[in-house]
N, C-alpha and C. Protein backbone atom coordinates (compact mmCIF):
# COMPACT_ATOMS: atom_id res chain seq x y z
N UNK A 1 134.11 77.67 188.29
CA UNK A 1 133.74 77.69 186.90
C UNK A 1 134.05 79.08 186.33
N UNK A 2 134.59 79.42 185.42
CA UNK A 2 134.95 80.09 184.60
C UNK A 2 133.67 81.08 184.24
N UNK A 3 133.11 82.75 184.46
CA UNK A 3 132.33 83.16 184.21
C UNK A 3 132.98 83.76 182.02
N UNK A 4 131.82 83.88 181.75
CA UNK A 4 131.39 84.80 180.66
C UNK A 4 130.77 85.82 180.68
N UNK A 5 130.78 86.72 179.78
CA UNK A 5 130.15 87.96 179.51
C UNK A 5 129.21 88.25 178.09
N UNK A 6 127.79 88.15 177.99
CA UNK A 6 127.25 88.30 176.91
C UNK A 6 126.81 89.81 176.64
N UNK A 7 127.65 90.52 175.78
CA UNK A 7 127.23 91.68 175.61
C UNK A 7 125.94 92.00 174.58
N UNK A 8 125.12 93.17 174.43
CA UNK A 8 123.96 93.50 174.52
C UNK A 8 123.19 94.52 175.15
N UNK A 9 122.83 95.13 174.06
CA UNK A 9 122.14 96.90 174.38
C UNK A 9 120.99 96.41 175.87
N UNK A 10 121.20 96.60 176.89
CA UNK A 10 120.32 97.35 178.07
C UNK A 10 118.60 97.62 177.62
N UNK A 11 117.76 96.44 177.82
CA UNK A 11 116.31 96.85 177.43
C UNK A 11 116.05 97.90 178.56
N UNK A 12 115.29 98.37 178.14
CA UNK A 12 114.32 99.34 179.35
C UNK A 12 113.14 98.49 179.68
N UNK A 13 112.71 97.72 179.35
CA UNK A 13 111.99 96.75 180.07
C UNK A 13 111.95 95.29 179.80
N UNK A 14 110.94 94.62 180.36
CA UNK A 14 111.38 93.19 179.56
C UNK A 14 110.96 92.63 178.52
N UNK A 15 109.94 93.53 178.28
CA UNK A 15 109.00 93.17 177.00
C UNK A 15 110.53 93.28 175.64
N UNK A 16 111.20 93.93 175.88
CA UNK A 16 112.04 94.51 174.90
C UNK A 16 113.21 93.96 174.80
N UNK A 17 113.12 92.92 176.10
CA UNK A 17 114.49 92.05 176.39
C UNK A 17 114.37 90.42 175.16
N UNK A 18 115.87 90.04 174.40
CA UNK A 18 115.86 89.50 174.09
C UNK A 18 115.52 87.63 174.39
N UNK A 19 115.78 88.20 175.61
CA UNK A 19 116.00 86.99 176.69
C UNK A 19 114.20 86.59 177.28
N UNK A 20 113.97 87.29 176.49
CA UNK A 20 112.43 87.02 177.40
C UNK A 20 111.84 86.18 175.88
N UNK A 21 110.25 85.06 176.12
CA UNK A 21 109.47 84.81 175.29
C UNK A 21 108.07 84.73 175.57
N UNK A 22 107.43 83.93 174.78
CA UNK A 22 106.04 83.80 174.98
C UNK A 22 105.92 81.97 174.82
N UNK A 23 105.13 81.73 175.81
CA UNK A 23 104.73 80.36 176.25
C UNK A 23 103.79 80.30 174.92
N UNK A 24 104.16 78.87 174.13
CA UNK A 24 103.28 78.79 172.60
C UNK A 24 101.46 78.35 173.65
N UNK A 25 101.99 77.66 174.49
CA UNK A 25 100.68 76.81 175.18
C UNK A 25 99.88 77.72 175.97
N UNK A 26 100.41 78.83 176.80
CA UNK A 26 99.21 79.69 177.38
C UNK A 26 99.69 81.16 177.07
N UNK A 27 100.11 81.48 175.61
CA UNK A 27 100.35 83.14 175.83
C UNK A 27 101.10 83.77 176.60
N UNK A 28 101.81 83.18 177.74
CA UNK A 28 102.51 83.92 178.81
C UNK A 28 103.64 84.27 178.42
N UNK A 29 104.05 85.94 178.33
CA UNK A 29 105.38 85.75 178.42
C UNK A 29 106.21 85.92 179.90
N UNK A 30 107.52 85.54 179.61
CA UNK A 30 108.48 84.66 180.67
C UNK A 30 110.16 84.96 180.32
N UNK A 31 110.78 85.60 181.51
CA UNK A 31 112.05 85.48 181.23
C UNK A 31 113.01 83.88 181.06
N UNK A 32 113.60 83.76 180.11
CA UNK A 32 114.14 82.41 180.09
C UNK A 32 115.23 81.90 180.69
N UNK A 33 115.74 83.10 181.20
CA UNK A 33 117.17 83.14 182.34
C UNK A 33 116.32 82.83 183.98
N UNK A 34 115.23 83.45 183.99
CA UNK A 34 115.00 83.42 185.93
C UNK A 34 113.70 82.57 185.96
N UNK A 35 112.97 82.27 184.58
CA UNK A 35 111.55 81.56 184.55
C UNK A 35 110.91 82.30 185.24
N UNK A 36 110.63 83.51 185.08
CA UNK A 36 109.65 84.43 185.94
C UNK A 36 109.10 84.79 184.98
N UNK A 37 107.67 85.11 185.20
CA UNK A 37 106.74 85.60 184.34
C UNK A 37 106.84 87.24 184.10
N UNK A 38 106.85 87.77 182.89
CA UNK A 38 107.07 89.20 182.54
C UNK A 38 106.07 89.93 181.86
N UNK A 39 104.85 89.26 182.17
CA UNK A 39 103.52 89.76 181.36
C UNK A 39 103.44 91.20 181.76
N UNK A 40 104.06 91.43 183.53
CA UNK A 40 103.55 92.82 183.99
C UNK A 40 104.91 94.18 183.99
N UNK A 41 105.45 93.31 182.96
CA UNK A 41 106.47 93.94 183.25
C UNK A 41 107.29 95.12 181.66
N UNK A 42 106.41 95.31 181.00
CA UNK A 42 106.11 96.04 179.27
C UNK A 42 106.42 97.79 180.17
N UNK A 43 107.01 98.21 180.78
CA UNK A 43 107.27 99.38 180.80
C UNK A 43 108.41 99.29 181.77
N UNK A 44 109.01 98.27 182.47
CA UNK A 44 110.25 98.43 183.27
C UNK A 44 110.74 97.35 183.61
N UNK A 45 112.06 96.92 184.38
CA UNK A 45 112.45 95.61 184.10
C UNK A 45 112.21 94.81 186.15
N UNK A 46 112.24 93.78 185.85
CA UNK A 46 111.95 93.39 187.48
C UNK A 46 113.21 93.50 188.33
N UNK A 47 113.05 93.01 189.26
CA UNK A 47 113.81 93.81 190.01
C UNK A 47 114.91 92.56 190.40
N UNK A 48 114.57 91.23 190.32
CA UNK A 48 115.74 90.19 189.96
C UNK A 48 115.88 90.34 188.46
N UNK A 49 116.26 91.18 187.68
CA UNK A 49 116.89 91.12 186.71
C UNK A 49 118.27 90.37 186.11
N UNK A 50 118.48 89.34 186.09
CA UNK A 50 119.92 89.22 185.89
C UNK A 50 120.42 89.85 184.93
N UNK A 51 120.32 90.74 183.91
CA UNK A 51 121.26 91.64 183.09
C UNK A 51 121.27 92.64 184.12
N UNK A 52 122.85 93.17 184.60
CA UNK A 52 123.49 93.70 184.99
C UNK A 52 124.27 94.86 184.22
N UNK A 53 124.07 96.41 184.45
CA UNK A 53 124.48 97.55 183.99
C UNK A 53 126.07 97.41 183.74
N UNK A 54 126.59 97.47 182.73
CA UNK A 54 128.12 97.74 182.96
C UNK A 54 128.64 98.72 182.99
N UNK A 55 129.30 99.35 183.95
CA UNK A 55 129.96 100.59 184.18
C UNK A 55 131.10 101.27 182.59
N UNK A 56 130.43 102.59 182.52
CA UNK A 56 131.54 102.96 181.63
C UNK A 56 133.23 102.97 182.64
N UNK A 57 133.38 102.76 183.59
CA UNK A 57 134.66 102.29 184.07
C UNK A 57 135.47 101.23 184.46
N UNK A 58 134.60 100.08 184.04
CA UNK A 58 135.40 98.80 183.92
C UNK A 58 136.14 98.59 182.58
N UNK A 59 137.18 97.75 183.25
CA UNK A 59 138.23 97.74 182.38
C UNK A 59 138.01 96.87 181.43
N UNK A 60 137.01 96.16 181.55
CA UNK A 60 136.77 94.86 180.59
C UNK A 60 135.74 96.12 179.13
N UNK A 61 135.31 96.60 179.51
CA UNK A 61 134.86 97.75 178.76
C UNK A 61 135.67 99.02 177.85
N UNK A 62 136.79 99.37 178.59
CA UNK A 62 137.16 100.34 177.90
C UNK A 62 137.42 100.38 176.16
N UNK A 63 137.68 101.06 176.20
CA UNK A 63 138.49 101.71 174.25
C UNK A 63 139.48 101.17 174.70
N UNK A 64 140.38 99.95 173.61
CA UNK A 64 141.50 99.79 173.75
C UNK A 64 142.67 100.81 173.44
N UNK A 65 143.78 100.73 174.32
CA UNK A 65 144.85 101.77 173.88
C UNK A 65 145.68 101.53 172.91
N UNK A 66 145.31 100.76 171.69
CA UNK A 66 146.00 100.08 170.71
C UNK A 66 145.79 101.17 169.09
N UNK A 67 146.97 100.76 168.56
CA UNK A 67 146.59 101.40 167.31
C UNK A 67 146.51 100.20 166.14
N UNK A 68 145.32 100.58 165.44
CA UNK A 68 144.92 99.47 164.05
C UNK A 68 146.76 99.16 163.15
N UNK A 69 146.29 98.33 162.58
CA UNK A 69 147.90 98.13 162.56
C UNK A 69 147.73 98.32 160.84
N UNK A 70 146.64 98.51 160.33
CA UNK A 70 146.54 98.40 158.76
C UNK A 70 146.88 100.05 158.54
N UNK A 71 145.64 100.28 159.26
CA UNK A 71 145.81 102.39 159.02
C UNK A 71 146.09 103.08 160.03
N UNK A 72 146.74 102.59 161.44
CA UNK A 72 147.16 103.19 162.54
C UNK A 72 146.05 104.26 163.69
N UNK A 73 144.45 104.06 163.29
CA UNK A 73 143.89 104.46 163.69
C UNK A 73 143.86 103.92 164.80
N UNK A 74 143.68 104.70 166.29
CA UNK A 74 143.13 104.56 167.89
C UNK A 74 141.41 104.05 167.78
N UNK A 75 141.08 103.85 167.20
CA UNK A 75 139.40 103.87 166.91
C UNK A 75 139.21 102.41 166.84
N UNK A 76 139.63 101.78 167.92
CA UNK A 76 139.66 100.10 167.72
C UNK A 76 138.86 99.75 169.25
N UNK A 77 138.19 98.51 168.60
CA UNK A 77 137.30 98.07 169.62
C UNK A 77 138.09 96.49 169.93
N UNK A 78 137.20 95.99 171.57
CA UNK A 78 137.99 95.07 171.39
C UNK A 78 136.59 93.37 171.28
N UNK A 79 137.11 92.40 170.39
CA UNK A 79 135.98 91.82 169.98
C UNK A 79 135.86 90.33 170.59
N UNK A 80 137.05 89.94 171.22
CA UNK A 80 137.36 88.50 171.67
C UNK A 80 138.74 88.65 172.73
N UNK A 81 138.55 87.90 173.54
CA UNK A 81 139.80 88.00 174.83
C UNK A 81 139.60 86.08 174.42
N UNK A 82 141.15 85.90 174.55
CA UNK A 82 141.41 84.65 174.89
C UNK A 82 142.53 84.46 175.71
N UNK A 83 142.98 83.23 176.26
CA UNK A 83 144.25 83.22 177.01
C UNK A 83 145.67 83.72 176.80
N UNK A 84 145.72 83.85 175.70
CA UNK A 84 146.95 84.45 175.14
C UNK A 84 146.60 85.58 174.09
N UNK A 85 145.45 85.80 173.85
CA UNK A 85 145.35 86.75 172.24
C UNK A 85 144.16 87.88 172.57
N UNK A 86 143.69 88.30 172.07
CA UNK A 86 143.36 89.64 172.07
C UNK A 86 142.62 89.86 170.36
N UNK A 87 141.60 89.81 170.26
CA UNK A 87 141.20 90.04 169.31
C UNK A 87 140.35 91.61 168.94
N UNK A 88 140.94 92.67 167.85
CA UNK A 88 140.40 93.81 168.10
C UNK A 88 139.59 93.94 166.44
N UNK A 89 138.90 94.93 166.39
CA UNK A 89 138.23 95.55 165.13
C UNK A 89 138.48 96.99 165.39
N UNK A 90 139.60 97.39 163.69
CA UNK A 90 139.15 99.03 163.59
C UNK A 90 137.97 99.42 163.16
N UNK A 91 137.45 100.52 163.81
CA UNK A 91 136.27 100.98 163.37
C UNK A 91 136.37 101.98 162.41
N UNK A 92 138.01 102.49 161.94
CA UNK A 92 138.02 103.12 160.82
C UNK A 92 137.75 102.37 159.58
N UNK A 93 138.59 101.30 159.27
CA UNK A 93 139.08 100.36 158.01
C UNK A 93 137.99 99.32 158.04
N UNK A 94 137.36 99.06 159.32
CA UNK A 94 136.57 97.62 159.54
C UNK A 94 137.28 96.30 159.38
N UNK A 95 138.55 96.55 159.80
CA UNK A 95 139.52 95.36 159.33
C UNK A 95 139.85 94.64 161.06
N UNK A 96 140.28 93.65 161.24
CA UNK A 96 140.39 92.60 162.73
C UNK A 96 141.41 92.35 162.72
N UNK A 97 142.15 92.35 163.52
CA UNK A 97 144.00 91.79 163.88
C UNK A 97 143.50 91.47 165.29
N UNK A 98 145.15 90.44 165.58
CA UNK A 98 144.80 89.88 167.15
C UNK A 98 146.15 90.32 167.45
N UNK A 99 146.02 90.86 169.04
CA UNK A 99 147.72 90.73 169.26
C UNK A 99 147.81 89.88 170.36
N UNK A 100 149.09 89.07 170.09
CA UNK A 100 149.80 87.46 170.55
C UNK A 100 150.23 88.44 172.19
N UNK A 101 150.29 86.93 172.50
CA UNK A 101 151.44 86.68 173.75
C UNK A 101 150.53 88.38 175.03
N UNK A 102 149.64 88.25 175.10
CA UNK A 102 149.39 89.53 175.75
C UNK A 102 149.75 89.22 177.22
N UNK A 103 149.93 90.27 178.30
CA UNK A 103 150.26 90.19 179.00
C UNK A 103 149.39 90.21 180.22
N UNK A 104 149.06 89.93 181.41
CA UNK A 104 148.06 89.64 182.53
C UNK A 104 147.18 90.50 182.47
N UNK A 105 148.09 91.86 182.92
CA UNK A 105 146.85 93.33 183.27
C UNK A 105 146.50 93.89 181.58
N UNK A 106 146.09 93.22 180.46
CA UNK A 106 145.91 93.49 179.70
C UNK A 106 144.26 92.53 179.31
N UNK A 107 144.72 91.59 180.18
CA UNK A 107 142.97 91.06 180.25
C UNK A 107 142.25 91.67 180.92
């Protein structure tokens, strides 16, 4: 099966995690990814956490080496990977282009 990646700021605990709620029927709150209870957990995260740290050195992370194609700015993020396309945002202009036909080591 084909994994995904849901990006999302790093809680410092779970109280703060999006992924967590509160049971309407007994008050409890509960992670909704592991069904573990997180009542004790308001100052740090448990230790089966499934959100996983991403390294500032993975490649699925970096600053793309692309330039905006409207105002030629390097200041481009990247916002969507698909099988063939590449979807980026300048963060100068705030404007989105995709570039076609990309090549393997570019995913």
């Amino acid at each position: 099966m084909p994994k995904a990646i849901l990006e999302l700021e790093m809680p410092e605990n779970c109280w703060d995690c999006p992924l967590q709620a509160i049971s309407t029927e007994k008050k409890i709150r509960y992670c909704t990814v592991i069904r573990y209870s997180t009542d004790y957990y308001g100052t740090k995260r448990r230790d089966n956490c499934p959100l996983k740290l991403v390294e500032e050195h993975c490649p699925r992370t970096k600053q793309a080496s692309i330039k905006c194609r409207y105002c030629n700015s390097e200041n481009v993020e990247i916002i969507a990977r698909g099988t063939e396309s590449i979807l980026y945002r300048c963060k100068a202009c705030k404007r989105q282009f995709v570039k076609l036909n990309i090549k393997e080591d570019e995913l």
